[in-house]
C-alpha atoms as a PDB file:
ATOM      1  CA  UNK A   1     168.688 251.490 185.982  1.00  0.00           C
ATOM      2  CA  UNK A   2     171.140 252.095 182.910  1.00  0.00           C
ATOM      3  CA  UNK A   3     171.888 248.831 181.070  1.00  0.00           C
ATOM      4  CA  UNK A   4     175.047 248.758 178.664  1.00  0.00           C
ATOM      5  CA  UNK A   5     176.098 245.498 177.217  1.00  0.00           C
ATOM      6  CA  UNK A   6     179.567 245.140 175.100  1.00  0.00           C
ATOM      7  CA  UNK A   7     180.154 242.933 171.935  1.00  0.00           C
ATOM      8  CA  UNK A   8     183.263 241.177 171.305  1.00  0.00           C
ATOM      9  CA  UNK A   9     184.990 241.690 167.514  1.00  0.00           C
ATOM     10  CA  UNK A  10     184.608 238.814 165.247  1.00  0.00           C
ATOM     11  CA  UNK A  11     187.767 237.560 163.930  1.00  0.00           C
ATOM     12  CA  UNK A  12     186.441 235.868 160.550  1.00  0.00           C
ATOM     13  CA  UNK A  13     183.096 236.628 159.180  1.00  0.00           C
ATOM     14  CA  UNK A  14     181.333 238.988 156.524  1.00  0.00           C
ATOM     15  CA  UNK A  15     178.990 241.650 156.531  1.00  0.00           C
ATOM     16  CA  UNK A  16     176.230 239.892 156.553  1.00  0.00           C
ATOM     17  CA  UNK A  17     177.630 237.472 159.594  1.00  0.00           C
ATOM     18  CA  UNK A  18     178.655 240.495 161.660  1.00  0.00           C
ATOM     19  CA  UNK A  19     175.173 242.048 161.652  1.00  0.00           C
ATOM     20  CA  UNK A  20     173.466 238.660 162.431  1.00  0.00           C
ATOM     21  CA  UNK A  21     176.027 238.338 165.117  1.00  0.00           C
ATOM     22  CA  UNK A  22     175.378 241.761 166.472  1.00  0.00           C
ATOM     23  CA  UNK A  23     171.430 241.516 165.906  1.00  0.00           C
ATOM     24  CA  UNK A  24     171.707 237.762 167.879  1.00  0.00           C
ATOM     25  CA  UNK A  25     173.791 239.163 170.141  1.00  0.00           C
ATOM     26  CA  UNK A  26     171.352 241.900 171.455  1.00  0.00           C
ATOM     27  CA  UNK A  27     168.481 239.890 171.146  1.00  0.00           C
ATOM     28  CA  UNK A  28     170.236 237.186 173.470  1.00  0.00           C
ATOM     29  CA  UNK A  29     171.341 239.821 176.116  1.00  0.00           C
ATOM     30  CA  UNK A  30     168.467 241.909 176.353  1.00  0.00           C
ATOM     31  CA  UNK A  31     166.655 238.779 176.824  1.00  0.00           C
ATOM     32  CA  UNK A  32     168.582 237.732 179.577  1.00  0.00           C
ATOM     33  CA  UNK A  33     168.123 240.933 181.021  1.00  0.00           C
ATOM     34  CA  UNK A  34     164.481 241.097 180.531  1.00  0.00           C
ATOM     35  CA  UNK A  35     164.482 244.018 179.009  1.00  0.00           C
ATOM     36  CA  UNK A  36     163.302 245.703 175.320  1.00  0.00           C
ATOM     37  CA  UNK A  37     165.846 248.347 174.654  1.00  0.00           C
ATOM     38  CA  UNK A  38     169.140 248.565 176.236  1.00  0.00           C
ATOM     39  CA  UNK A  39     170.608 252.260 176.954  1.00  0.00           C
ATOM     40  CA  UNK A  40     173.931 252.074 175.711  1.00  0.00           C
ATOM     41  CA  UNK A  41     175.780 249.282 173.243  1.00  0.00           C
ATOM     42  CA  UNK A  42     179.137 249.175 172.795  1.00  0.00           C
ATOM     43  CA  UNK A  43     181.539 247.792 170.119  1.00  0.00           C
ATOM     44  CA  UNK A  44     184.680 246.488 172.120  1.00  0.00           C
ATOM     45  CA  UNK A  45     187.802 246.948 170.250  1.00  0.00           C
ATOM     46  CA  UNK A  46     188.449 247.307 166.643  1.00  0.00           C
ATOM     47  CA  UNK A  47     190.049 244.760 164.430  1.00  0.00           C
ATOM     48  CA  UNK A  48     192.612 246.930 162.396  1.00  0.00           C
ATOM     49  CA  UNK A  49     193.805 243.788 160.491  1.00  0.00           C
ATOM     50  CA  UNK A  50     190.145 243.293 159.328  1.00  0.00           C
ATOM     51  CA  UNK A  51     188.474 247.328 159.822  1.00  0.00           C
ATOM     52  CA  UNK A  52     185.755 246.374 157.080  1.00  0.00           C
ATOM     53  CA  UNK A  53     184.655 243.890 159.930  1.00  0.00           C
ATOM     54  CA  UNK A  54     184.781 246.510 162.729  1.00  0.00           C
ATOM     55  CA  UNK A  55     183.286 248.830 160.015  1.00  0.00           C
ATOM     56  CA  UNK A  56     180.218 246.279 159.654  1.00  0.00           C
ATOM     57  CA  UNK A  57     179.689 245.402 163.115  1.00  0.00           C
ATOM     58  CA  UNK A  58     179.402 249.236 164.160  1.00  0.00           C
ATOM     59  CA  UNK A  59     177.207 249.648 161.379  1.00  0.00           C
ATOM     60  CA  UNK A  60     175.256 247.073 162.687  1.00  0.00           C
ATOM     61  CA  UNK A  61     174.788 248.694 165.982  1.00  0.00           C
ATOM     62  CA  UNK A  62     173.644 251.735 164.009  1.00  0.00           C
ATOM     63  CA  UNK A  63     170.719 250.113 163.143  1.00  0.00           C
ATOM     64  CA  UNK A  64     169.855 248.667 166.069  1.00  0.00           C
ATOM     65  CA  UNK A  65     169.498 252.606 167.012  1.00  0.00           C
ATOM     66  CA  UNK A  66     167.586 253.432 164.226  1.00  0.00           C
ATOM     67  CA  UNK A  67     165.271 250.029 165.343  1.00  0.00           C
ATOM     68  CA  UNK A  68     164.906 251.987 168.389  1.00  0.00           C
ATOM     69  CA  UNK A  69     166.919 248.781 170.162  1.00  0.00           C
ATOM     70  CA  UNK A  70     169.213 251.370 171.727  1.00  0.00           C
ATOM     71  CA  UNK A  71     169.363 254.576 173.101  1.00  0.00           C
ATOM     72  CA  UNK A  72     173.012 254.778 172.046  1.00  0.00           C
ATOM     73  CA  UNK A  73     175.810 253.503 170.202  1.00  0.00           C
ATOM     74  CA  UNK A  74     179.863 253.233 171.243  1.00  0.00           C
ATOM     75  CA  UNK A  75     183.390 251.824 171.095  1.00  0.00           C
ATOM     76  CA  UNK A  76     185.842 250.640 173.321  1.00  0.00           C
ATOM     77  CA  UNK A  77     189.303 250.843 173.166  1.00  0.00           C
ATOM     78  CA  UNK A  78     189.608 252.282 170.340  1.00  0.00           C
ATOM     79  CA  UNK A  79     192.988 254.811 169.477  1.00  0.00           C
ATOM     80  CA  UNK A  80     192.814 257.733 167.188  1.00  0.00           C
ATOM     81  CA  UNK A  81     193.717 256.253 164.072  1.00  0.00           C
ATOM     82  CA  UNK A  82     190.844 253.742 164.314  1.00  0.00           C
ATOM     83  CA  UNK A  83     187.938 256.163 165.177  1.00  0.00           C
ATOM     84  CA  UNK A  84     189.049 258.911 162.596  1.00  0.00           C
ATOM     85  CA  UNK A  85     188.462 256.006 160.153  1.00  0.00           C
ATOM     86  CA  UNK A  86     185.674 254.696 161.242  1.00  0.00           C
ATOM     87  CA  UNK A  87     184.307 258.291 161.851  1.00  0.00           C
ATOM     88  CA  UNK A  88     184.855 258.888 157.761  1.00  0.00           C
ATOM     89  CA  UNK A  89     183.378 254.870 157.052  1.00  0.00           C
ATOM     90  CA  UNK A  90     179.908 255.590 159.271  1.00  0.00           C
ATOM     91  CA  UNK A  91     176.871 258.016 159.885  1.00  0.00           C
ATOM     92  CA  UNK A  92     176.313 258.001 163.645  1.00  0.00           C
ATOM     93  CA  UNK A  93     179.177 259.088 166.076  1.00  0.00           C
ATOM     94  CA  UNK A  94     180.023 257.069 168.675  1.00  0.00           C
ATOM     95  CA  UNK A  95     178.051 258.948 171.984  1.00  0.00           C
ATOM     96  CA  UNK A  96     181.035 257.051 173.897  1.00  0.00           C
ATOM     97  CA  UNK A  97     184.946 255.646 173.729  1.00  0.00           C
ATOM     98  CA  UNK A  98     185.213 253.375 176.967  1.00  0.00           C
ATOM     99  CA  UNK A  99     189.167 253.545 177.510  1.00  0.00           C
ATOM    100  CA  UNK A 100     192.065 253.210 180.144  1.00  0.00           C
ATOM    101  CA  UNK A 101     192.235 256.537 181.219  1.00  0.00           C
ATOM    102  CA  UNK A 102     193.527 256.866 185.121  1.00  0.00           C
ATOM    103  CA  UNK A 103     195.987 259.966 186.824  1.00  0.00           C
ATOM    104  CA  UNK A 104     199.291 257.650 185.809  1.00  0.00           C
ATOM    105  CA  UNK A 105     197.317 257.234 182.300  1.00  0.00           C
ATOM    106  CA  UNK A 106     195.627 260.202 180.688  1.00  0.00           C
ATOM    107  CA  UNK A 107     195.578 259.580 176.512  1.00  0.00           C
ATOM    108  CA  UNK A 108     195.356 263.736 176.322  1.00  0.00           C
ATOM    109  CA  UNK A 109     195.463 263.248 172.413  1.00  0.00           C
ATOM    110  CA  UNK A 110     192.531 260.667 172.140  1.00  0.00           C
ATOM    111  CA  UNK A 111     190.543 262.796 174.974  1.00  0.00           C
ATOM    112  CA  UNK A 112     190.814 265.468 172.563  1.00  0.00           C
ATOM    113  CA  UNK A 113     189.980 263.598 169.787  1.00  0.00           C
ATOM    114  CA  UNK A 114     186.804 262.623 171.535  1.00  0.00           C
ATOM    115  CA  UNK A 115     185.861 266.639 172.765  1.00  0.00           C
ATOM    116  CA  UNK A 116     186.099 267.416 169.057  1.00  0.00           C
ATOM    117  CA  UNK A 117     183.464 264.808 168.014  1.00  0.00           C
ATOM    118  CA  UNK A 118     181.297 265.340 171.176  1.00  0.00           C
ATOM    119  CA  UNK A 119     181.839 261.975 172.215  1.00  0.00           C
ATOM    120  CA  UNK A 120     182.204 260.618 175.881  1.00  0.00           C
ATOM    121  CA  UNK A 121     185.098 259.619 177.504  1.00  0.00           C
ATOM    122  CA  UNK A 122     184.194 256.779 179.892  1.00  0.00           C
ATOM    123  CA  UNK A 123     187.436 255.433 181.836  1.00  0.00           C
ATOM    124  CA  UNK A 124     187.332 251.666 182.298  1.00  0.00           C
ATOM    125  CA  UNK A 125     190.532 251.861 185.059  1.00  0.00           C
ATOM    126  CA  UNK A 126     189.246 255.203 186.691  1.00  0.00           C
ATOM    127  CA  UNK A 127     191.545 254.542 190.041  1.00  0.00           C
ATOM    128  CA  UNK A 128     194.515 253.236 188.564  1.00  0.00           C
ATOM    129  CA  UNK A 129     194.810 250.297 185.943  1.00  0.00           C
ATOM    130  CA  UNK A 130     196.683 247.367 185.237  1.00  0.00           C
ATOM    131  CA  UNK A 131     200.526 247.735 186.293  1.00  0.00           C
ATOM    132  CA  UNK A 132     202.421 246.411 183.519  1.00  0.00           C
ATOM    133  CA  UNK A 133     202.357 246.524 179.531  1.00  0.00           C
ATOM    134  CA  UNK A 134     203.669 244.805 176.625  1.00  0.00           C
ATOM    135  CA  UNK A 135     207.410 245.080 176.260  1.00  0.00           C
ATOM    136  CA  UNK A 136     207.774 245.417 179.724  1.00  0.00           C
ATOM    137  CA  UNK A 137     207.010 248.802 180.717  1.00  0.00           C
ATOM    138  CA  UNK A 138     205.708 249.269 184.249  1.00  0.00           C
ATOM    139  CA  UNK A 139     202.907 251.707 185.493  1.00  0.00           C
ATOM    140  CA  UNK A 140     202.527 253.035 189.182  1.00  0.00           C
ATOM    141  CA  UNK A 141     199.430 251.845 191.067  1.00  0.00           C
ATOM    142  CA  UNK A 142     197.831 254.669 192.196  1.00  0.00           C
ATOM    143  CA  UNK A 143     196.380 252.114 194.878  1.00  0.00           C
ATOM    144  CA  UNK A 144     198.630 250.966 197.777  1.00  0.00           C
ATOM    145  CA  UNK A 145     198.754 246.297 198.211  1.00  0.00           C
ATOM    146  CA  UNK A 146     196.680 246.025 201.635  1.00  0.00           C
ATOM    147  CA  UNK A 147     199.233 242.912 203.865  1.00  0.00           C
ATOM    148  CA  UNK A 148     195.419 241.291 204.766  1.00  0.00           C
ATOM    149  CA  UNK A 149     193.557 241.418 200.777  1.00  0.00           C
ATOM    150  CA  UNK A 150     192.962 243.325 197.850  1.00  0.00           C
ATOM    151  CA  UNK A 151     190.000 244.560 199.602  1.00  0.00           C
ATOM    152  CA  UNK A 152     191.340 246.401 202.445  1.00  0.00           C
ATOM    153  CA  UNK A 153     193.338 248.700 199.588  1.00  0.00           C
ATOM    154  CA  UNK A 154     189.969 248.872 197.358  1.00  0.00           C
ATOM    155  CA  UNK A 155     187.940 250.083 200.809  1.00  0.00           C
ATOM    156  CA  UNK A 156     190.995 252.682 201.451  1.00  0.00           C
ATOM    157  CA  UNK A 157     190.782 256.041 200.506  1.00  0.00           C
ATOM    158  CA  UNK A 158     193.605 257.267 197.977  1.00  0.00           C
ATOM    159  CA  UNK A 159     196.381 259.866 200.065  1.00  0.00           C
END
């Protein structure tokens, strides 16, 4: 069994907070899961209006790994411009970058990115994501609405 948990950003806090928080924060769900080490820890979302606290926190999960707490160390969501900066602000690169990435959705450029780091892209919307964005712009399900439930399109193959 692989176990990955993912920690929110803090919006106001310090160094010291965010690695308390993150240390607290594993502590609490490995507990819950009953388990010593988890296999993969993720970082969801940077904070570009605060990076020195998105900084900290993944520097927090780095040593967790070197506590042996983890077997690896991640982000999520995070675009180019945030992990080329956190890339030059930490030692261990991310093994993974959990994004949106679907047929309708690719993020070539950040995929790239990633292949030059050797990091992992893991899609959190393999099958076809959400269907509308800020300001309005609409994506195409790649999914077809099922006139019984959502499940009878979820069970249905894609054509």
């Amino acid at each position: 069994m692989r176990v990955t948990r993912v920690l929110r950003p803090l919006r106001r806090a310090n160094a010291a907070a965010v690695s308390v928080t993150n240390v607290t924060s594993f502590d609490k769900s490995a507990g819950k899961l009953g388990v010593d080490r988890l296999d993969l820890l993720l970082r969801h979302q940077p904070l570009p209006s605060r990076f020195d606290l998105t900084r900290d926190a993944y520097r927090a999960l780095e040593k967790l790994l070197g506590d042996g707490k983890v077997r690896a160390i991640g982000v999520s969501n995070f675009m180019p411009e945030h992990l080329r900066r956190l890339l030059g602000e930490v030692k261990v690169v991310p093994a993974v970058n959990q994004i949106e990435v679907h047929p309708y959705f690719q993020q070539t450029t950040l995929q790239r990115l990633h292949a030059e780091h050797g990091i992992l892209t893991q899609a959190w919307s393999p099958i076809g994501g959400i269907t509308s964005y800020r300001g309005g712009e609409k994506r195409r399900s790649t999914t077809r609405r099922s006139e019984k439930s959502r499940a009878g399109t979820a069970s249905r193959p894609l054509r």
